[in-house]
PDB file of N, CA and C in Angstrom:
ATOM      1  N   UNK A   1     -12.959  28.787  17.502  1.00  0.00           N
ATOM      2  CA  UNK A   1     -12.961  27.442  18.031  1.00  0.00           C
ATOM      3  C   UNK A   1     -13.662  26.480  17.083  1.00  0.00           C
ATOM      4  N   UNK A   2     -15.026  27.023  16.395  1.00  0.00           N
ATOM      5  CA  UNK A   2     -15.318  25.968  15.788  1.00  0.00           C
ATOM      6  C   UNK A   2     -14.444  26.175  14.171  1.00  0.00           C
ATOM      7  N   UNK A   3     -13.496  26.432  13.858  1.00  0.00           N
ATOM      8  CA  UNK A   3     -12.672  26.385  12.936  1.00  0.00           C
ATOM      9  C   UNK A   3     -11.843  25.134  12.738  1.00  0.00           C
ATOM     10  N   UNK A   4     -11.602  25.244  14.103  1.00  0.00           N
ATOM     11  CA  UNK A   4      -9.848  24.698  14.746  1.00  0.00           C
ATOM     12  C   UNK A   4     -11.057  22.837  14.859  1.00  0.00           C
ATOM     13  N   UNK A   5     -12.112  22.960  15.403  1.00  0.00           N
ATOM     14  CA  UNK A   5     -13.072  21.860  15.242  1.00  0.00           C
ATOM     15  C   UNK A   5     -13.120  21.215  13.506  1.00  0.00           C
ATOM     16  N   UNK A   6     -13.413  22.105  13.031  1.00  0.00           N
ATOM     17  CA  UNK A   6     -14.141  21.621  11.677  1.00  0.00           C
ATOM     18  C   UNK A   6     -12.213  20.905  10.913  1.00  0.00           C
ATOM     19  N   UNK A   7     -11.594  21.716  11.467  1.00  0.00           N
ATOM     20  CA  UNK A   7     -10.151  21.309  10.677  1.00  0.00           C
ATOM     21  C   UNK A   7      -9.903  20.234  11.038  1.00  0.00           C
ATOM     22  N   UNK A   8     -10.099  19.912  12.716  1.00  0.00           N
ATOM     23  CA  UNK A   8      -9.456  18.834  12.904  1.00  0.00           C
ATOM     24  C   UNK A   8     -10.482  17.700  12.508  1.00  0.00           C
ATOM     25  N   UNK A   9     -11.680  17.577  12.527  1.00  0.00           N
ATOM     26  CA  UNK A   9     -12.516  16.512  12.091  1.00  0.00           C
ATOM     27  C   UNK A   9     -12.177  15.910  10.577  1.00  0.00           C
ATOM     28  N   UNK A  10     -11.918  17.602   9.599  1.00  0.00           N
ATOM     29  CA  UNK A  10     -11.724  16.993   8.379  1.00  0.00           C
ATOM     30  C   UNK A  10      -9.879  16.329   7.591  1.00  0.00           C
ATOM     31  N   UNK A  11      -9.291  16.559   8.787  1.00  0.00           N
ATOM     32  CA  UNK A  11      -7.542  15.881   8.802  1.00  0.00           C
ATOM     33  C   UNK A  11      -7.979  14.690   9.028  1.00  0.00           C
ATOM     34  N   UNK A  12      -8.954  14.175  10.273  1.00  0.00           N
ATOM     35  CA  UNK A  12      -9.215  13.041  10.946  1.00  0.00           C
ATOM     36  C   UNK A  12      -9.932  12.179   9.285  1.00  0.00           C
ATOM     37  N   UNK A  13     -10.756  13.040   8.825  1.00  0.00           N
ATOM     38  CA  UNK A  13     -11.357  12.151   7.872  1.00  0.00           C
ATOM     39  C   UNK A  13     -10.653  11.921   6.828  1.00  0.00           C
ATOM     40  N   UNK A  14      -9.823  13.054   6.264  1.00  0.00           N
ATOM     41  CA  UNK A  14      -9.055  12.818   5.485  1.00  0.00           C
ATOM     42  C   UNK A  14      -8.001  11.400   5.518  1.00  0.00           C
ATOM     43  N   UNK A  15      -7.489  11.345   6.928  1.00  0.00           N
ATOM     44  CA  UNK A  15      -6.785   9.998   7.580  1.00  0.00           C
ATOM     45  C   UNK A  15      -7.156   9.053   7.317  1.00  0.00           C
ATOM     46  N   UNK A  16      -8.329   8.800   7.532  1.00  0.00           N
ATOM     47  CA  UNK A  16      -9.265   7.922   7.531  1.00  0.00           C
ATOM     48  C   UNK A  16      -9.564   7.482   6.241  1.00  0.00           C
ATOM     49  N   UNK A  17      -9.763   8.090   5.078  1.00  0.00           N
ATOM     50  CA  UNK A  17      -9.807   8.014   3.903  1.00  0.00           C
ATOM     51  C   UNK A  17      -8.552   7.180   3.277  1.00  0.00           C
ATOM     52  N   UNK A  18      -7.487   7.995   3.364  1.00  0.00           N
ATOM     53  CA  UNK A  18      -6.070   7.503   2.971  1.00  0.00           C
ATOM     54  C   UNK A  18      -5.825   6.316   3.602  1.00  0.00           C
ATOM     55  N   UNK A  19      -6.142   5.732   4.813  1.00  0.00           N
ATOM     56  CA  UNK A  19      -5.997   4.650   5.090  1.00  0.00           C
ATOM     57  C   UNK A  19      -6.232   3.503   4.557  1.00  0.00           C
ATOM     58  N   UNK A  20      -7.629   3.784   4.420  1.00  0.00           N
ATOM     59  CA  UNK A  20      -8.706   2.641   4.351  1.00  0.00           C
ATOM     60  C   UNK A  20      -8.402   2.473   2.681  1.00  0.00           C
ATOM     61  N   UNK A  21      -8.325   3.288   1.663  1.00  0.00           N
ATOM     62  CA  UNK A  21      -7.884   3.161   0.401  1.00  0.00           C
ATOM     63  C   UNK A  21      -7.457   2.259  -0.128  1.00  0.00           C
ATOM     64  N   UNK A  22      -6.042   1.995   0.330  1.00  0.00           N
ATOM     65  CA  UNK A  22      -5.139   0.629  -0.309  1.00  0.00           C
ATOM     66  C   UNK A  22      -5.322  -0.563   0.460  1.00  0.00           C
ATOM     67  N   UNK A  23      -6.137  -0.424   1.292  1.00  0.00           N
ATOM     68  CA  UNK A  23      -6.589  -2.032   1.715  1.00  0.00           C
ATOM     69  C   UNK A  23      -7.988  -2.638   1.289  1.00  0.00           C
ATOM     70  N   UNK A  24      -8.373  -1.438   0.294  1.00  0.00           N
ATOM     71  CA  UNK A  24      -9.487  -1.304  -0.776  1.00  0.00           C
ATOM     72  C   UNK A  24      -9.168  -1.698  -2.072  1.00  0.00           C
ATOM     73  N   UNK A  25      -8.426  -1.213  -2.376  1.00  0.00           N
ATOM     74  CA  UNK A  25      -7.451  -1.714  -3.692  1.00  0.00           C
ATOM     75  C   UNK A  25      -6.781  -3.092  -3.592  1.00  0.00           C
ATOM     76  N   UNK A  26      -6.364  -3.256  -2.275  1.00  0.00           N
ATOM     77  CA  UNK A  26      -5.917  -4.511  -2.364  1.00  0.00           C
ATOM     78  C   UNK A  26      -6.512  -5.655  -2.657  1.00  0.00           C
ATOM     79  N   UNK A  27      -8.159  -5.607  -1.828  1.00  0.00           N
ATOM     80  CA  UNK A  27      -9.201  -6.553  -1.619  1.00  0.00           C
ATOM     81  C   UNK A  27      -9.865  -6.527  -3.673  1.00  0.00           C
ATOM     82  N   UNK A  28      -9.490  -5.898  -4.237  1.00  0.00           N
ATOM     83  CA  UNK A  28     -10.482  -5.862  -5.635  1.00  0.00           C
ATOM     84  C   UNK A  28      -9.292  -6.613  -6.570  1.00  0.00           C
ATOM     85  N   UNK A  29     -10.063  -7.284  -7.282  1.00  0.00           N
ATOM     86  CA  UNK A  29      -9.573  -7.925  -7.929  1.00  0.00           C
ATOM     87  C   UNK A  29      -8.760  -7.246  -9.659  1.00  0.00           C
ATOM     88  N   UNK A  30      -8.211  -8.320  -9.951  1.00  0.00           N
ATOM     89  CA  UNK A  30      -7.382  -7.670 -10.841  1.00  0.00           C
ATOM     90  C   UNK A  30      -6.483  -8.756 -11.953  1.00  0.00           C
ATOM     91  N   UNK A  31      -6.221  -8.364 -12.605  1.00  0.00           N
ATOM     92  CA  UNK A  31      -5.713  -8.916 -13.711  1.00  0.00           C
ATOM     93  C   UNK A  31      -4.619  -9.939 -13.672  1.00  0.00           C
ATOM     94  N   UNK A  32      -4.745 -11.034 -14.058  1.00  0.00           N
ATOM     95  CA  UNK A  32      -3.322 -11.866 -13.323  1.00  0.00           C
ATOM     96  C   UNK A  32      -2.710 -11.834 -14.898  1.00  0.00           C
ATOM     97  N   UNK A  33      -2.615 -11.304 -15.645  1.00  0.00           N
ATOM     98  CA  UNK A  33      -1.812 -10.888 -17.009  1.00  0.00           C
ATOM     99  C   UNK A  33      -1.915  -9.688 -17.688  1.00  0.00           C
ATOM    100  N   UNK A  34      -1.028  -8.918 -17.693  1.00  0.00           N
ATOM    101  CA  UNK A  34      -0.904  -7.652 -18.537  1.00  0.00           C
ATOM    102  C   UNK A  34       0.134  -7.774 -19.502  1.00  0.00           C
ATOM    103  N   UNK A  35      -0.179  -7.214 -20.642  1.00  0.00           N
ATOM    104  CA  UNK A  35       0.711  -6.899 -21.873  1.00  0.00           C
ATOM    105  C   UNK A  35       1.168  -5.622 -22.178  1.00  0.00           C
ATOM    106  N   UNK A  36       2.276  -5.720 -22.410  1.00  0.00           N
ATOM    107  CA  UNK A  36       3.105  -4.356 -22.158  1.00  0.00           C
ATOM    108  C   UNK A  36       4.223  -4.556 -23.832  1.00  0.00           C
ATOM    109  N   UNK A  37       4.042  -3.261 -24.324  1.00  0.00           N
ATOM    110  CA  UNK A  37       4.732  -3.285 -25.620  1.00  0.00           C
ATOM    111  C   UNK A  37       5.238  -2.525 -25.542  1.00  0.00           C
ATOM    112  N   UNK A  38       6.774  -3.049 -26.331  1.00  0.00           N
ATOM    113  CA  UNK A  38       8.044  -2.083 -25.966  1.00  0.00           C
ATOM    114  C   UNK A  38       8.625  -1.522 -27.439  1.00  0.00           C
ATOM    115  N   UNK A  39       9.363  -0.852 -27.641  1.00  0.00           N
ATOM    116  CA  UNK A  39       9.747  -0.392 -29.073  1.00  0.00           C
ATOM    117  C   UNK A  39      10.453  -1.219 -29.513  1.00  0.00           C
ATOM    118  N   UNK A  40      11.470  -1.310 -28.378  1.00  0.00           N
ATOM    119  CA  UNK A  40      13.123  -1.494 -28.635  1.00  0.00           C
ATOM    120  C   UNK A  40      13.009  -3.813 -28.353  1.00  0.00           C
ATOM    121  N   UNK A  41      13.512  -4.176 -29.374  1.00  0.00           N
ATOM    122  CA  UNK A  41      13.768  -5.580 -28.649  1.00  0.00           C
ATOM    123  C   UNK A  41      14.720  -5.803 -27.464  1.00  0.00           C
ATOM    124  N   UNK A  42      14.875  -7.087 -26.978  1.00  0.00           N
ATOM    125  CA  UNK A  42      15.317  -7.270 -25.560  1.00  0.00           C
ATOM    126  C   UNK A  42      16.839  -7.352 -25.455  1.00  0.00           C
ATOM    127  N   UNK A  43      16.982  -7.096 -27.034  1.00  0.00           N
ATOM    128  CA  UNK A  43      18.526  -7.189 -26.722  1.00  0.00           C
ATOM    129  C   UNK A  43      19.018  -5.769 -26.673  1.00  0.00           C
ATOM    130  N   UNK A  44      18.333  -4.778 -26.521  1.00  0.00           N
ATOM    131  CA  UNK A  44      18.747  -3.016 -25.904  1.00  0.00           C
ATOM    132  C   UNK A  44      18.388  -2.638 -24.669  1.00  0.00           C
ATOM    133  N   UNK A  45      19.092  -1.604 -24.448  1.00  0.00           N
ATOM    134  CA  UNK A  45      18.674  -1.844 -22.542  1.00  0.00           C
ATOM    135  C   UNK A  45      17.293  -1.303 -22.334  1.00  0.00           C
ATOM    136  N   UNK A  46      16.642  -0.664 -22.912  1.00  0.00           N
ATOM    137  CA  UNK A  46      15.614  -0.772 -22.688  1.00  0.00           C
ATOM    138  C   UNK A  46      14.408  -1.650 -22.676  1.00  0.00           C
ATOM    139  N   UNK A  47      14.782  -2.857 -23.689  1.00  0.00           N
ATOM    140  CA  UNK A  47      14.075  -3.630 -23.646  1.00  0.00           C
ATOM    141  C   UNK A  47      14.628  -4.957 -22.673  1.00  0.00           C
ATOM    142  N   UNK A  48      15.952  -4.797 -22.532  1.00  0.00           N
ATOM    143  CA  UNK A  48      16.032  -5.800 -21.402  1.00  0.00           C
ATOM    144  C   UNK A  48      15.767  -5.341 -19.767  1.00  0.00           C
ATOM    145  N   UNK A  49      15.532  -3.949 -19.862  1.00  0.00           N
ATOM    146  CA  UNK A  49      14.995  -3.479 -18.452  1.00  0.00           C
ATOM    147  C   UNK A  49      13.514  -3.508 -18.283  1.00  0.00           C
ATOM    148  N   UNK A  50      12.642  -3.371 -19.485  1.00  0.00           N
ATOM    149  CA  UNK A  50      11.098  -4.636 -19.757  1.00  0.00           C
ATOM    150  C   UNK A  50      11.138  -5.213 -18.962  1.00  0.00           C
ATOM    151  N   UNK A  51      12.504  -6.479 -19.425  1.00  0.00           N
ATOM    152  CA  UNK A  51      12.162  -7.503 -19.107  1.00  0.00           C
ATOM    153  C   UNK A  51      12.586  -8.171 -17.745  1.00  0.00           C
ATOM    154  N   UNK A  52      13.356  -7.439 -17.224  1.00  0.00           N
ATOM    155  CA  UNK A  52      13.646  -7.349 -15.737  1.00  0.00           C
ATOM    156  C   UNK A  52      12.572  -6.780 -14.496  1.00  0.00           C
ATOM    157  N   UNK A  53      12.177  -5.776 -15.562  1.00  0.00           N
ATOM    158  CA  UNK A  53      11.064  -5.173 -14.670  1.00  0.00           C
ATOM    159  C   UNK A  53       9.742  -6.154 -14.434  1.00  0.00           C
ATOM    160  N   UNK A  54       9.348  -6.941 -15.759  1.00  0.00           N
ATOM    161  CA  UNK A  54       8.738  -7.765 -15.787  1.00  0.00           C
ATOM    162  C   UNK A  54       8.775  -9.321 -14.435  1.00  0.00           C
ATOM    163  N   UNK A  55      10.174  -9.300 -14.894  1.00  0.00           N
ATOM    164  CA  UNK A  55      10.340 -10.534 -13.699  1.00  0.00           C
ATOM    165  C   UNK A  55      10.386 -10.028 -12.148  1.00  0.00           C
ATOM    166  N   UNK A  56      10.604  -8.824 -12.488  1.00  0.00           N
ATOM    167  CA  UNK A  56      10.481  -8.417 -10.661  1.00  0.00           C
ATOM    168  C   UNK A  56       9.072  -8.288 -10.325  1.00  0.00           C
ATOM    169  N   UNK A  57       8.200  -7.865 -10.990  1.00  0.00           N
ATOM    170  CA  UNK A  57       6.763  -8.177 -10.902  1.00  0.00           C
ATOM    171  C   UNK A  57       6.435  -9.102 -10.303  1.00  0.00           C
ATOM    172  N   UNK A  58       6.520 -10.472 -11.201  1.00  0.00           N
ATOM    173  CA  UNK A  58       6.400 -11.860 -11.306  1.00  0.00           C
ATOM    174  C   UNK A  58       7.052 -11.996 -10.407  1.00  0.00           C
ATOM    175  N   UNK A  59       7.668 -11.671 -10.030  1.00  0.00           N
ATOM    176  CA  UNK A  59       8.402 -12.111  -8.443  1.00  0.00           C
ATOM    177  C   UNK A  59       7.673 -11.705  -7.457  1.00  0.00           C
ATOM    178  N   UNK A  60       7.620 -10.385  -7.346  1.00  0.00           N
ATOM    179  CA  UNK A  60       7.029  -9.662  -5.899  1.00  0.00           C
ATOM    180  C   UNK A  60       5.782 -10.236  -5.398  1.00  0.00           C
ATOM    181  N   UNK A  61       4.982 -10.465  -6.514  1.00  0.00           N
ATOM    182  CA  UNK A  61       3.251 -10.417  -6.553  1.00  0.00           C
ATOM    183  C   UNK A  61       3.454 -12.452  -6.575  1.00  0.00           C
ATOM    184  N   UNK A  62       4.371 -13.045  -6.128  1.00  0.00           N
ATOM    185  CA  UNK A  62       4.635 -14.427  -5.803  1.00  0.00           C
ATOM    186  C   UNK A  62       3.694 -15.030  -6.901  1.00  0.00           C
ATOM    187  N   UNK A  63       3.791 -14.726  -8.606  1.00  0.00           N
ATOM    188  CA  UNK A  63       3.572 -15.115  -9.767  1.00  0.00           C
ATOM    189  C   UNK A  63       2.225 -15.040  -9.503  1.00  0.00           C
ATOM    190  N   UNK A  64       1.355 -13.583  -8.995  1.00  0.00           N
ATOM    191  CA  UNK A  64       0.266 -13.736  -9.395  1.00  0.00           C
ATOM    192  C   UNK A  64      -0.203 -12.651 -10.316  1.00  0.00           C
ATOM    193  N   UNK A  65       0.791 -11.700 -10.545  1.00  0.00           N
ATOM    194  CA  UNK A  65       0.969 -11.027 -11.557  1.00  0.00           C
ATOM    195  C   UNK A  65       1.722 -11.365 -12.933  1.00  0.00           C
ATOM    196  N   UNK A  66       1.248 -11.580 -14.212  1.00  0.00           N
ATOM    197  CA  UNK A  66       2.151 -11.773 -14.992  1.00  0.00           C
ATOM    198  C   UNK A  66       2.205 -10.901 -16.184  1.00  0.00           C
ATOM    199  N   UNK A  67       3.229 -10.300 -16.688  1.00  0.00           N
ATOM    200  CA  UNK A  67       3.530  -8.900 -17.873  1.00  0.00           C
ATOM    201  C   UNK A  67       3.814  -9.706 -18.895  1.00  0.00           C
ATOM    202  N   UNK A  68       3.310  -9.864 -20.137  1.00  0.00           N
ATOM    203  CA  UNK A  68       3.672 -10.400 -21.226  1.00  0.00           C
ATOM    204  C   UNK A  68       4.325  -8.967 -21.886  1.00  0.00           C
ATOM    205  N   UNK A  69       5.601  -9.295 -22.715  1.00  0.00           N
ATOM    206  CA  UNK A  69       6.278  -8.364 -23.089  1.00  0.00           C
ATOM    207  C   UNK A  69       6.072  -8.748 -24.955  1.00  0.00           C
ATOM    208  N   UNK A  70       5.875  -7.718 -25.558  1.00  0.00           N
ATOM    209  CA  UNK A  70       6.074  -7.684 -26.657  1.00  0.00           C
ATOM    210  C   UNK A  70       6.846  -6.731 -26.912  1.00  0.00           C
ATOM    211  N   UNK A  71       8.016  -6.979 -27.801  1.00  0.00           N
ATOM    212  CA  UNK A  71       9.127  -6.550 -28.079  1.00  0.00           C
ATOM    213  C   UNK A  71       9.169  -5.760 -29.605  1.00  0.00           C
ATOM    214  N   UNK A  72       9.530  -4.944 -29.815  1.00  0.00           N
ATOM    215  CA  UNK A  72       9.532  -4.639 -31.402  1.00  0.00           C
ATOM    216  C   UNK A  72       8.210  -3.908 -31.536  1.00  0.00           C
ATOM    217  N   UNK A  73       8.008  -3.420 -31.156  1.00  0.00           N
ATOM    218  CA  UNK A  73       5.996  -3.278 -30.953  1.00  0.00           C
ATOM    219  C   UNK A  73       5.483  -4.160 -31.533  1.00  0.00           C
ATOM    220  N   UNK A  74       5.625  -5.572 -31.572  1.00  0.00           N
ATOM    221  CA  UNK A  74       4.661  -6.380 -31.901  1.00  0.00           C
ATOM    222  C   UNK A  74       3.137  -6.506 -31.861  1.00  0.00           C
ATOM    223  N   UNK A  75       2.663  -5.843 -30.654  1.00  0.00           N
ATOM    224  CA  UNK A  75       1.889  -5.639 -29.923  1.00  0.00           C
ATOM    225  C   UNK A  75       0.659  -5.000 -31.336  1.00  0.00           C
ATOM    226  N   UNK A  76       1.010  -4.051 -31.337  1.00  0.00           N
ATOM    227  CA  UNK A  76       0.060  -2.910 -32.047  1.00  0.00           C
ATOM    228  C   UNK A  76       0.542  -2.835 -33.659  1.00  0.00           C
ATOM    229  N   UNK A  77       1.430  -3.844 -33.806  1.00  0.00           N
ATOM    230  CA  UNK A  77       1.881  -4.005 -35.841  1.00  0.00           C
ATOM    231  C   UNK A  77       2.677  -2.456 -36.320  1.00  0.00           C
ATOM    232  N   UNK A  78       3.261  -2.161 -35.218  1.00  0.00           N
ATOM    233  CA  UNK A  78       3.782  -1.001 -36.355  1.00  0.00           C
ATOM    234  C   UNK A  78       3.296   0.077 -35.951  1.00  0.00           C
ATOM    235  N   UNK A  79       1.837   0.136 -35.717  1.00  0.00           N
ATOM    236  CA  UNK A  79       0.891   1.402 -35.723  1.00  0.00           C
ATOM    237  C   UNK A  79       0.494   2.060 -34.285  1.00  0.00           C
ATOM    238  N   UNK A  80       1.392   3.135 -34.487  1.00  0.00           N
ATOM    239  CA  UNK A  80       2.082   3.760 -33.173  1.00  0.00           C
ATOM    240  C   UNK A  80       0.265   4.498 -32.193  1.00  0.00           C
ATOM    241  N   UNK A  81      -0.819   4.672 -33.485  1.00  0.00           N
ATOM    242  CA  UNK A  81      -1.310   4.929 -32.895  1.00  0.00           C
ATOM    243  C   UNK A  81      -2.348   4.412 -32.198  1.00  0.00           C
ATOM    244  N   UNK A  82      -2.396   3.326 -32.260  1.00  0.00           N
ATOM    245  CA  UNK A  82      -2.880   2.053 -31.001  1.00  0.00           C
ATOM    246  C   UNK A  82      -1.782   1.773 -29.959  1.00  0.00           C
ATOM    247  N   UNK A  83      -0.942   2.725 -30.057  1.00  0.00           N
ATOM    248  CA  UNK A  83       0.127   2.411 -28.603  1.00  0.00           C
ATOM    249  C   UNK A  83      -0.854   2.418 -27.478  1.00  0.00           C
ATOM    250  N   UNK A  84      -1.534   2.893 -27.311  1.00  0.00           N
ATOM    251  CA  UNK A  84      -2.375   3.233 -25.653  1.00  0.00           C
ATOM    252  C   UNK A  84      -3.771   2.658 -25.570  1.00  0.00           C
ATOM    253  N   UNK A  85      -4.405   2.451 -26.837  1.00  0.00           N
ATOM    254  CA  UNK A  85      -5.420   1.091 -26.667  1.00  0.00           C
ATOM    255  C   UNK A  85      -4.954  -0.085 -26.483  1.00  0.00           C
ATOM    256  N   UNK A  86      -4.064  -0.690 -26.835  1.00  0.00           N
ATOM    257  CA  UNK A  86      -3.711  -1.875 -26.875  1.00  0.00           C
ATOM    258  C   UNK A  86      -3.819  -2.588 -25.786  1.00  0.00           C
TER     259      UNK A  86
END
């Protein structure tokens, strides 16, 4: 019995946890511009799906999110290995 206790307290908390989370995340603040560097320019589908993806952002988040796209890796000059600092 006290098994079937301890399980259900820690589902309950677990619940409780997962809940409360993304209305935690929501309340913290955050970046109203991110830069995002792409290989390919915007005239390949990958880089025009960037840039779609970009505007659906800018859409959803009612332009309080905004993705600056650099195309060509502009971003990082070439040097692949600042892809993930950048």
């Amino acid at each position: 019995m006290k098994l079937r206790t301890f399980l259900t307290s820690a589902v309950a908390a677990a619940a409780a946890l997962a809940f409360s989370a993304p209305a935690a995340l929501a309340q913290s603040n955050y970046k109203s511009e991110y830069r995002m560097s792409l290989v390919l320019g915007t005239a390949f589908p990958w880089g025009k799906g960037g840039e779609l993806w970009a505007n659906k952002v800018r859409e959803r988040t009612n332009g309080r999110i905004n993705i600056k796209l650099y195309p060509g890796v502009s971003l990082i000059q070439g040097d692949q290995t600042r892809e993930f600092s950048a």
